[in-house]
C-alpha atoms as a PDB file:
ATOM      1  CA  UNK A   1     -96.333 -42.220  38.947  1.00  0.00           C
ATOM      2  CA  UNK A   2     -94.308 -41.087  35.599  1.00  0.00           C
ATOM      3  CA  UNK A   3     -91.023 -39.675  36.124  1.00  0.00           C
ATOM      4  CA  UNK A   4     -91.322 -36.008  35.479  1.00  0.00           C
ATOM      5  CA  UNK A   5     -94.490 -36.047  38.295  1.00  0.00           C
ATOM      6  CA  UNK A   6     -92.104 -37.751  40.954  1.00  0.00           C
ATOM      7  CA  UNK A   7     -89.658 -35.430  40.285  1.00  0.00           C
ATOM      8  CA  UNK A   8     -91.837 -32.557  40.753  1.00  0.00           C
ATOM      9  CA  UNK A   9     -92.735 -33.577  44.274  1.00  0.00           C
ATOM     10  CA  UNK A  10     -89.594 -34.284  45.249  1.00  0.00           C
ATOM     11  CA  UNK A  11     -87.559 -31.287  43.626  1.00  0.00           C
ATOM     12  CA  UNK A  12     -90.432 -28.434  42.690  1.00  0.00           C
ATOM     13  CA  UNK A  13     -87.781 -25.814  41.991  1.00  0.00           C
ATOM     14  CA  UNK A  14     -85.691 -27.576  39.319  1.00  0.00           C
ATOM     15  CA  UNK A  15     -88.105 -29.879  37.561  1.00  0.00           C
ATOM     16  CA  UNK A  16     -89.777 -27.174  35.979  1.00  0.00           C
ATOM     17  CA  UNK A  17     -87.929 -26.756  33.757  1.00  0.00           C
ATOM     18  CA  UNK A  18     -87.002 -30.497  32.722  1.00  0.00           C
ATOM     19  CA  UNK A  19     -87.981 -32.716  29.786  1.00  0.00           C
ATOM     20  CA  UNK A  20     -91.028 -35.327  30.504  1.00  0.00           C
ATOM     21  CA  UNK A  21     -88.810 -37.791  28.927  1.00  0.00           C
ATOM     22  CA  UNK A  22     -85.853 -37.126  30.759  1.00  0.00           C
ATOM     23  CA  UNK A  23     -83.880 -40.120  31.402  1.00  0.00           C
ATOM     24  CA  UNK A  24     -84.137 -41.886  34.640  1.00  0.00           C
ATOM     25  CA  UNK A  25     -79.962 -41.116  35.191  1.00  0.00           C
ATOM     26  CA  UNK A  26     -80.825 -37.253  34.634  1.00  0.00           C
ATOM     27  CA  UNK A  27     -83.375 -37.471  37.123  1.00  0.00           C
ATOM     28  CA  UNK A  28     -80.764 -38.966  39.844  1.00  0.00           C
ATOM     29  CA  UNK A  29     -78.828 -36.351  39.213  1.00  0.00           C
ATOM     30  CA  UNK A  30     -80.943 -33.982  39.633  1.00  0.00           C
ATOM     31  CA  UNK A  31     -82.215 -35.333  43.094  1.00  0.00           C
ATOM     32  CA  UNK A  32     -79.292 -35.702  44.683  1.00  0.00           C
ATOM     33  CA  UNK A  33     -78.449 -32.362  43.696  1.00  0.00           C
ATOM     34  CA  UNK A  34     -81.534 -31.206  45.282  1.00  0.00           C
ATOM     35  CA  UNK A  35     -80.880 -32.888  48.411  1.00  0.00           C
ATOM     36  CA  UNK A  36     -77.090 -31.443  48.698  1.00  0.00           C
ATOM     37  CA  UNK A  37     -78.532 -27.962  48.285  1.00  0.00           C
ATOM     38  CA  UNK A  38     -81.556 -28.602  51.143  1.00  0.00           C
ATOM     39  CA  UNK A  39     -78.744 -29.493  53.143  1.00  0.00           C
ATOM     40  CA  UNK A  40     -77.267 -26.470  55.637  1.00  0.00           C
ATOM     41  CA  UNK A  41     -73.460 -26.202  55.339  1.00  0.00           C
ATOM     42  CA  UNK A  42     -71.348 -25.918  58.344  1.00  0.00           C
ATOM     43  CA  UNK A  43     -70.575 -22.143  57.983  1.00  0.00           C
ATOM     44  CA  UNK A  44     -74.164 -21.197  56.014  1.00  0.00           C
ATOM     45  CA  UNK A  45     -75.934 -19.933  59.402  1.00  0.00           C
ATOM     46  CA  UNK A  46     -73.220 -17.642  60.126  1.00  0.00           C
ATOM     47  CA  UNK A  47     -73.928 -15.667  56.411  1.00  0.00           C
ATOM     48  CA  UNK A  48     -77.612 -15.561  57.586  1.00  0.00           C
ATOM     49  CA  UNK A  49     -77.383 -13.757  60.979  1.00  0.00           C
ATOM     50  CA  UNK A  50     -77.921 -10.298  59.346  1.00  0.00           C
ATOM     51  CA  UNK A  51     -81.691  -9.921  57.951  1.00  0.00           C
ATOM     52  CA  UNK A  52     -82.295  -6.274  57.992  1.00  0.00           C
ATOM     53  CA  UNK A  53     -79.425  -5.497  55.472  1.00  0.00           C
ATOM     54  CA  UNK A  54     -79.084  -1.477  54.034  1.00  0.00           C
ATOM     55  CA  UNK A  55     -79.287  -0.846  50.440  1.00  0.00           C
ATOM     56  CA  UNK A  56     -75.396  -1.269  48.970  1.00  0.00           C
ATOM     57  CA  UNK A  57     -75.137   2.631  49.359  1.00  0.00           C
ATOM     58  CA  UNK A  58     -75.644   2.965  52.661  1.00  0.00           C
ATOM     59  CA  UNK A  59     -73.893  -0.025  53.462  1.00  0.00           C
ATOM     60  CA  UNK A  60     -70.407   1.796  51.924  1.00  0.00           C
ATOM     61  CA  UNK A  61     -71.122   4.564  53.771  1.00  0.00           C
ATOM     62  CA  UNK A  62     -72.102   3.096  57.409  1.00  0.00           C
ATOM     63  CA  UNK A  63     -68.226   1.350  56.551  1.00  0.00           C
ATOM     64  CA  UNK A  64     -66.276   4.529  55.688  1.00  0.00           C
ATOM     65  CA  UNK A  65     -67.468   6.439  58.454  1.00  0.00           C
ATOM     66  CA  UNK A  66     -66.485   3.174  60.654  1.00  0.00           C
ATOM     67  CA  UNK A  67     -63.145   3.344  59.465  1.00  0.00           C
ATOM     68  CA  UNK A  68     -62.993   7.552  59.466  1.00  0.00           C
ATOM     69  CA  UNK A  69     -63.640   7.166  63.351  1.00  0.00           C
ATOM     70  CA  UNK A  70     -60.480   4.866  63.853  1.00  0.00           C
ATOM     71  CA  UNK A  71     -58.268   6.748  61.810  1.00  0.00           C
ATOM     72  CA  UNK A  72     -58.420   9.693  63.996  1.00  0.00           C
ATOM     73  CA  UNK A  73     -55.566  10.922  66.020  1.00  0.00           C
ATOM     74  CA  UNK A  74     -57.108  11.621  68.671  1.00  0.00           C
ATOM     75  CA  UNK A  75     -57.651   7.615  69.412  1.00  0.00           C
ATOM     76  CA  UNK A  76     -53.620   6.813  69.476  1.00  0.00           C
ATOM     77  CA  UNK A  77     -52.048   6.954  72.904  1.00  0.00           C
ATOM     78  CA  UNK A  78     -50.982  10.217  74.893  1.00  0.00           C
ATOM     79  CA  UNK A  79     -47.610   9.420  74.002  1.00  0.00           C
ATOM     80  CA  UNK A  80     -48.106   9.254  70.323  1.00  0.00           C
ATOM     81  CA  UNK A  81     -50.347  11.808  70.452  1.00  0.00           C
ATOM     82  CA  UNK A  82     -47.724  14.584  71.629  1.00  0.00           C
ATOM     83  CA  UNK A  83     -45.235  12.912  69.106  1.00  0.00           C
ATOM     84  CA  UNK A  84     -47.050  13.276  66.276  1.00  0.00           C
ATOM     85  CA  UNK A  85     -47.870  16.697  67.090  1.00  0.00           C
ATOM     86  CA  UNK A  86     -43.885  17.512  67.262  1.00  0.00           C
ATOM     87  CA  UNK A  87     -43.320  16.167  64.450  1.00  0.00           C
ATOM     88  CA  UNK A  88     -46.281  18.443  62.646  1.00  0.00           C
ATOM     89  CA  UNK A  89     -44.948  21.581  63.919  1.00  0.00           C
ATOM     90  CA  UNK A  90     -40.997  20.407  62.563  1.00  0.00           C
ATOM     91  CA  UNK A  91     -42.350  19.391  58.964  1.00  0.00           C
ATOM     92  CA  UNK A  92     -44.382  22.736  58.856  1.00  0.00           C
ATOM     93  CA  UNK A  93     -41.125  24.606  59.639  1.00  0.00           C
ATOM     94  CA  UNK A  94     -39.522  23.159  57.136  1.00  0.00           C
ATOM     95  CA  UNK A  95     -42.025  23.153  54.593  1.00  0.00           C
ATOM     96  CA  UNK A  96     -41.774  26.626  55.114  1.00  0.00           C
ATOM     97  CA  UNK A  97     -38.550  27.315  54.511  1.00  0.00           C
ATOM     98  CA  UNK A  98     -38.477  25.195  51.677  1.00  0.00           C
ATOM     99  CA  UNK A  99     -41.432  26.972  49.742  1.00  0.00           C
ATOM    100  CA  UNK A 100     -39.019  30.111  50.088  1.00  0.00           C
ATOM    101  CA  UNK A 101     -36.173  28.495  48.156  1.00  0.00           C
ATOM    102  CA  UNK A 102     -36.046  27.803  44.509  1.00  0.00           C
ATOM    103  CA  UNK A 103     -36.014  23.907  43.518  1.00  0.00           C
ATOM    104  CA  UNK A 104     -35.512  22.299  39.964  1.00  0.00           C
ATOM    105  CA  UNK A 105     -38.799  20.241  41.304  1.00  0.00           C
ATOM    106  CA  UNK A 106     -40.523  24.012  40.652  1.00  0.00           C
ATOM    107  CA  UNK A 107     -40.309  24.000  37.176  1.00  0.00           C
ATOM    108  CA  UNK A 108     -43.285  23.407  34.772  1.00  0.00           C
ATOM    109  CA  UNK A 109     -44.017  19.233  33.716  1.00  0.00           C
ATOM    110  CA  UNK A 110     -42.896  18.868  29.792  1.00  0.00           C
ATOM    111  CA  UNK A 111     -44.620  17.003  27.328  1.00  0.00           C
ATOM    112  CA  UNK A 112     -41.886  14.155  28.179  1.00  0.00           C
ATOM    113  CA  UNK A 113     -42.921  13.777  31.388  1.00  0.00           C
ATOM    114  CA  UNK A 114     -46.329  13.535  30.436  1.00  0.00           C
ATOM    115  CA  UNK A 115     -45.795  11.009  27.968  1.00  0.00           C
ATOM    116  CA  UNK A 116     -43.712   9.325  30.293  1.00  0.00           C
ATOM    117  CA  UNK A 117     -46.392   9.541  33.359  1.00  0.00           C
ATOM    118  CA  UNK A 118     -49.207   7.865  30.424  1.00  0.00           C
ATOM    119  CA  UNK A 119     -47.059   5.138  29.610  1.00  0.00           C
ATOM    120  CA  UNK A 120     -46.361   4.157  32.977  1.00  0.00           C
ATOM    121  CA  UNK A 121     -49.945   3.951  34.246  1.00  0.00           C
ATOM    122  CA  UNK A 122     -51.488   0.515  35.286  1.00  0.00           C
ATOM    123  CA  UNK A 123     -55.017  -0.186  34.074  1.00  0.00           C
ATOM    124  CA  UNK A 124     -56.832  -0.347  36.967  1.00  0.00           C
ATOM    125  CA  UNK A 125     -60.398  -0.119  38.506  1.00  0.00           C
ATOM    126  CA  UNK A 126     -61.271   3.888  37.319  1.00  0.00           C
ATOM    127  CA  UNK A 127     -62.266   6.180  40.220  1.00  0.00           C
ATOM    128  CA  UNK A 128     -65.461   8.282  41.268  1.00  0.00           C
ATOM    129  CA  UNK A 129     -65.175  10.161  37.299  1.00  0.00           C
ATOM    130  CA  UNK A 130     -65.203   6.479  36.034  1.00  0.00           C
ATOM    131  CA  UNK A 131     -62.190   7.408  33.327  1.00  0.00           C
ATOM    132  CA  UNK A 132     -60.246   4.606  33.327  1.00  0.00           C
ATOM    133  CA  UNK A 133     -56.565   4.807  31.890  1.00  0.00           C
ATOM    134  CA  UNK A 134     -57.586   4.191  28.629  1.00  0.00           C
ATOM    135  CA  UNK A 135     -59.309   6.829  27.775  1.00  0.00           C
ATOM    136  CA  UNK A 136     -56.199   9.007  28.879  1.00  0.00           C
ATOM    137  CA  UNK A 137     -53.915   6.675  26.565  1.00  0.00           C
ATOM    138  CA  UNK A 138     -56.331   7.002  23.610  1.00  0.00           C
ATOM    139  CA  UNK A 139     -57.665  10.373  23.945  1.00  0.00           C
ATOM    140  CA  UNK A 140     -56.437  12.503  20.759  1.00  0.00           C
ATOM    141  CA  UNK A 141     -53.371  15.332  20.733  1.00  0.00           C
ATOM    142  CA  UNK A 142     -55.609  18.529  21.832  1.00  0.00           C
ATOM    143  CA  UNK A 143     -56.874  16.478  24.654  1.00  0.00           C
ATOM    144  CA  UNK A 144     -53.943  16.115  25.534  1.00  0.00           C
ATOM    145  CA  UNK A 145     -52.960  19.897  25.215  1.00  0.00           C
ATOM    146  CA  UNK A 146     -55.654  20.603  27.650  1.00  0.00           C
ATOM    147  CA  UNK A 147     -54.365  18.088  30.196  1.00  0.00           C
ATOM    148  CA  UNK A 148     -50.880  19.270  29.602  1.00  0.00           C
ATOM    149  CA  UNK A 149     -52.410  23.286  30.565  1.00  0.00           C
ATOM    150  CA  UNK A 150     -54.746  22.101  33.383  1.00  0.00           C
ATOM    151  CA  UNK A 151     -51.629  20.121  35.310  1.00  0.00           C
ATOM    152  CA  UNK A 152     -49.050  22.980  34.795  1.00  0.00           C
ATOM    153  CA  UNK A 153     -51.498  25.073  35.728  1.00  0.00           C
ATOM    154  CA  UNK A 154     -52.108  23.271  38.981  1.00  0.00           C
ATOM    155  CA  UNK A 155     -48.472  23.054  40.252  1.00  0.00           C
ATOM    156  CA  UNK A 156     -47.451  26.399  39.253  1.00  0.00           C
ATOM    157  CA  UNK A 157     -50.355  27.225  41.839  1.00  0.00           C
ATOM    158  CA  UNK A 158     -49.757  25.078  44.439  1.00  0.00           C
ATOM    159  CA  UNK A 159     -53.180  24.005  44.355  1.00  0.00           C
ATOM    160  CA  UNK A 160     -55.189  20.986  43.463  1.00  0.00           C
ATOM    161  CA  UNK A 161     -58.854  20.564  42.417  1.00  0.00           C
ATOM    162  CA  UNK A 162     -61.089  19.340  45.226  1.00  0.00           C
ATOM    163  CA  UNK A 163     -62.486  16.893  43.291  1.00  0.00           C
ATOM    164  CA  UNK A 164     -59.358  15.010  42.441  1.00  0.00           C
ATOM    165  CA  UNK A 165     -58.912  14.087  46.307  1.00  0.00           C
ATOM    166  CA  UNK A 166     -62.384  12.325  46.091  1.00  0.00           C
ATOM    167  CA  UNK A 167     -62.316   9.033  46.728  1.00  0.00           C
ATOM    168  CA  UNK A 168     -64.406   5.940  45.889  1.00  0.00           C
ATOM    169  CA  UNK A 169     -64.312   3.736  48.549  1.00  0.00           C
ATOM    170  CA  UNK A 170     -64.805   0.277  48.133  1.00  0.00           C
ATOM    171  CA  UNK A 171     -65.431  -2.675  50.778  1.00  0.00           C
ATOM    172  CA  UNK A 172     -63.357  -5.825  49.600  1.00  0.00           C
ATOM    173  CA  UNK A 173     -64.469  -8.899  51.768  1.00  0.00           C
ATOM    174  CA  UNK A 174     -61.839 -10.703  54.277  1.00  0.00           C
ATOM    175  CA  UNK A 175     -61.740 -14.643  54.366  1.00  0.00           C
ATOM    176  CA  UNK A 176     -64.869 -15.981  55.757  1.00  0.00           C
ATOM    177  CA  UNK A 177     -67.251 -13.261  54.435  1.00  0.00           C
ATOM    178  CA  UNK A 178     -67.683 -11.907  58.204  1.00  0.00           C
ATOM    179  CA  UNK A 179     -65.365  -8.695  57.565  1.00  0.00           C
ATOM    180  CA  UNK A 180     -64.379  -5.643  55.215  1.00  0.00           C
ATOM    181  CA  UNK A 181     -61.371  -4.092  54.044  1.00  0.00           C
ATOM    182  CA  UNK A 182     -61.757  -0.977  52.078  1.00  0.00           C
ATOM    183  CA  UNK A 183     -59.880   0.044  49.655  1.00  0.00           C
ATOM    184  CA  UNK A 184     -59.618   3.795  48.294  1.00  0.00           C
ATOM    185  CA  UNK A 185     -60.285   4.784  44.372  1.00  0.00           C
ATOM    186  CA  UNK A 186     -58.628   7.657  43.262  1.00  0.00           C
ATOM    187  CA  UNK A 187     -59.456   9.449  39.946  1.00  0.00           C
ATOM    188  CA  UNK A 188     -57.232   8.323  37.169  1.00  0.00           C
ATOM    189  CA  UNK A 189     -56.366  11.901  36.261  1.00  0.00           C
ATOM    190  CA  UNK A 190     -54.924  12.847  39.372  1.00  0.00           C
ATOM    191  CA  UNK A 191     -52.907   9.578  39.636  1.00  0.00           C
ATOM    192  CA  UNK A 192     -51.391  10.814  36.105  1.00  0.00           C
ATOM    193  CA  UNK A 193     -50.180  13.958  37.703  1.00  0.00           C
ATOM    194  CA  UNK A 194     -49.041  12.347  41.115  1.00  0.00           C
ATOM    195  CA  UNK A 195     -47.248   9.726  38.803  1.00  0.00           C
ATOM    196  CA  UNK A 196     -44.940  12.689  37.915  1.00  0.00           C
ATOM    197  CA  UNK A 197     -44.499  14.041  40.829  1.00  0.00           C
ATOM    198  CA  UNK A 198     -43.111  10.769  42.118  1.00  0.00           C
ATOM    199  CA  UNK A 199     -40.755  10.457  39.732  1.00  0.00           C
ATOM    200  CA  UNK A 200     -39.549  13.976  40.578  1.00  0.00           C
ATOM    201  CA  UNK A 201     -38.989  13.648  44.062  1.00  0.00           C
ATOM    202  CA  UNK A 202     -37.428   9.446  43.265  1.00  0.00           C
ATOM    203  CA  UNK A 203     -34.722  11.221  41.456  1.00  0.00           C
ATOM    204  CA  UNK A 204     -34.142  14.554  43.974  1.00  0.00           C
ATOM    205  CA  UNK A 205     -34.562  12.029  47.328  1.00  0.00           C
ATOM    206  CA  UNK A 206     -33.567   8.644  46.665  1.00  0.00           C
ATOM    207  CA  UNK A 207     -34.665   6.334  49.634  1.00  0.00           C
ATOM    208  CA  UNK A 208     -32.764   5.738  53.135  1.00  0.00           C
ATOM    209  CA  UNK A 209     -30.554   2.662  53.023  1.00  0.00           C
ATOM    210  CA  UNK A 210     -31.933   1.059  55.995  1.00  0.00           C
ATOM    211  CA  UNK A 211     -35.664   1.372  54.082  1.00  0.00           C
ATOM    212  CA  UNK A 212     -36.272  -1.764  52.309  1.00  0.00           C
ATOM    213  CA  UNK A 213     -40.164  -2.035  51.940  1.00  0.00           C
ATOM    214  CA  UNK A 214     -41.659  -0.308  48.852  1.00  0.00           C
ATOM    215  CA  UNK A 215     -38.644   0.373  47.283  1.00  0.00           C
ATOM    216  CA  UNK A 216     -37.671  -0.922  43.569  1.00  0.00           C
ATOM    217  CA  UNK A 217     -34.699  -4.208  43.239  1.00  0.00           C
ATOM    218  CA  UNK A 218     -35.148  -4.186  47.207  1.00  0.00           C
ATOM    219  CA  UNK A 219     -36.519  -6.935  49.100  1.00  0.00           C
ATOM    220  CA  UNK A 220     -36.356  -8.966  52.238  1.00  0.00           C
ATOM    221  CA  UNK A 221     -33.544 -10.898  51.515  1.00  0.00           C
ATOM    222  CA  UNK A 222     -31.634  -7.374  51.108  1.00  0.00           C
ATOM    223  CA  UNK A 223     -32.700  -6.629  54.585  1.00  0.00           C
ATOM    224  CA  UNK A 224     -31.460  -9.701  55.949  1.00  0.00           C
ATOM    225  CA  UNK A 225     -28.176  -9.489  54.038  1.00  0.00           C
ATOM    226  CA  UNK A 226     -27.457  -5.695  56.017  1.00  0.00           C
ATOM    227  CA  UNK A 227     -28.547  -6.926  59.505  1.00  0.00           C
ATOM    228  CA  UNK A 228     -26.433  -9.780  58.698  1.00  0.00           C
ATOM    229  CA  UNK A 229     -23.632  -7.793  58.041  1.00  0.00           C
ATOM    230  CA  UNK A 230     -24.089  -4.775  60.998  1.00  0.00           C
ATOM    231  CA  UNK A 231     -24.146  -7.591  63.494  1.00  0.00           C
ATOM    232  CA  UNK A 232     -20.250  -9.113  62.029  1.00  0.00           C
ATOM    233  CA  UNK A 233     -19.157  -5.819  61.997  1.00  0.00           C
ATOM    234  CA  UNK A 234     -20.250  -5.122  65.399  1.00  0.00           C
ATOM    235  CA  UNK A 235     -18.642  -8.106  66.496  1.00  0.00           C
ATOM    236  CA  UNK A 236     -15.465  -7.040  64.670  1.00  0.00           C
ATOM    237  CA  UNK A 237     -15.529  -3.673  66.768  1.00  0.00           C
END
């Protein structure tokens, strides 16, 4: 039997598209290859459980109402519950007071802090609007007018579009394939504005000393260094 019809017998799906006068080498190859693929691997089945999958879309959304259902507070403990609702009624108080006296955080965003805000942004994946950083860095001088208006515009109000708290959520697998993480994609032009708003309230309310996590030229080894150092000077008292 010539080559190319033994190889069509015993690998139908490959040989198609091979030579008649393939060497005999190539054609080992390519049937060993064909019997490592027939072959089930150890964790294959456990991919293959699942054969009525959703379309993608409905997928995403069966996942972020999973996660919307554990994320309420009504699921914590009785304890936490009546804690966290202290807490809300303090930070409203406050916030109240504080919205009836005058901050240097109340003043209108300059074109510095703008430019500042653009050059500090990461490029990164581009939310719901799909207008990725780029276009923001690139976009020409009356574009940026507009953007300058539309954000001054919005804190002077207090207010904040709708649409820039919209969220793409997307499901990022865990190890093994079994499990899903999502992960939350903002729109690009509100992280522009938040971007100056953090460095706002970095400079008014600079970060507890015991907080280590999250905070820039802080790390671990910092942490370790004060705990260190509370327990000698306990001993010392």
């Amino acid at each position: 039997m010539p080559y190319s019809k033994t190889l069509q017998t015993l690998t139908p799906d490959i040989s198609s598209n091979l030579d008649i006068d393939i060497h005999l080498d190539n054609i080992l190859e390519a049937v060993q290859l064909a019997a490592y693929l027939s072959v089930p691997k150890p964790n294959e089945n456990k991919y293959n459980r699942r054969t009525n999958f959703l379309p993608p879309e409905e997928e995403f959304d069966t996942l972020a109402k999973y996660f919307a259902t554990r994320a309420v507070s009504h699921t914590q403990p009785l304890m936490i519950q009546q804690e966290l609702r202290e807490r809300h009624e303090e930070c409203s108080l406050a916030l109240q007071e504080a919205i009836q006296k005058e901050s240097s955080t109340d003043r209108p965003f300059s074109r510095y802090e703008l430019n500042n805000a653009l050059k500090a942004v990461r490029i990164t994946t581009p939310g719901k609007d799909t207008f990725s950083n780029e276009c923001f860095i690139n976009v020409p001088q009356n574009f940026l007018e507009i953007l300058f208006g539309l954000y001054n515009s919005s804190w002077q109000q207090g207010s904040l579009s709708t649409k820039w708290k919209q969220a793409k959520v997307i499901p990022i697998t865990k190890s093994g394939g079994l499990s899903y993480r999502p992960i939350s994609l903002l729109q690009n032009i509100s992280k522009i504005m938040e971007k100056r708003i953090a460095n706002r309230l970095t400079w008014l309310l600079p970060a507890h000393q015991s907080i280590f996590g999250f905070v820039r030229g802080k790390s671990t080894t910092d942490a370790i260094a004060q705990l260190i150092g509370d327990i000698t000077n306990g001993r010392k008292i």
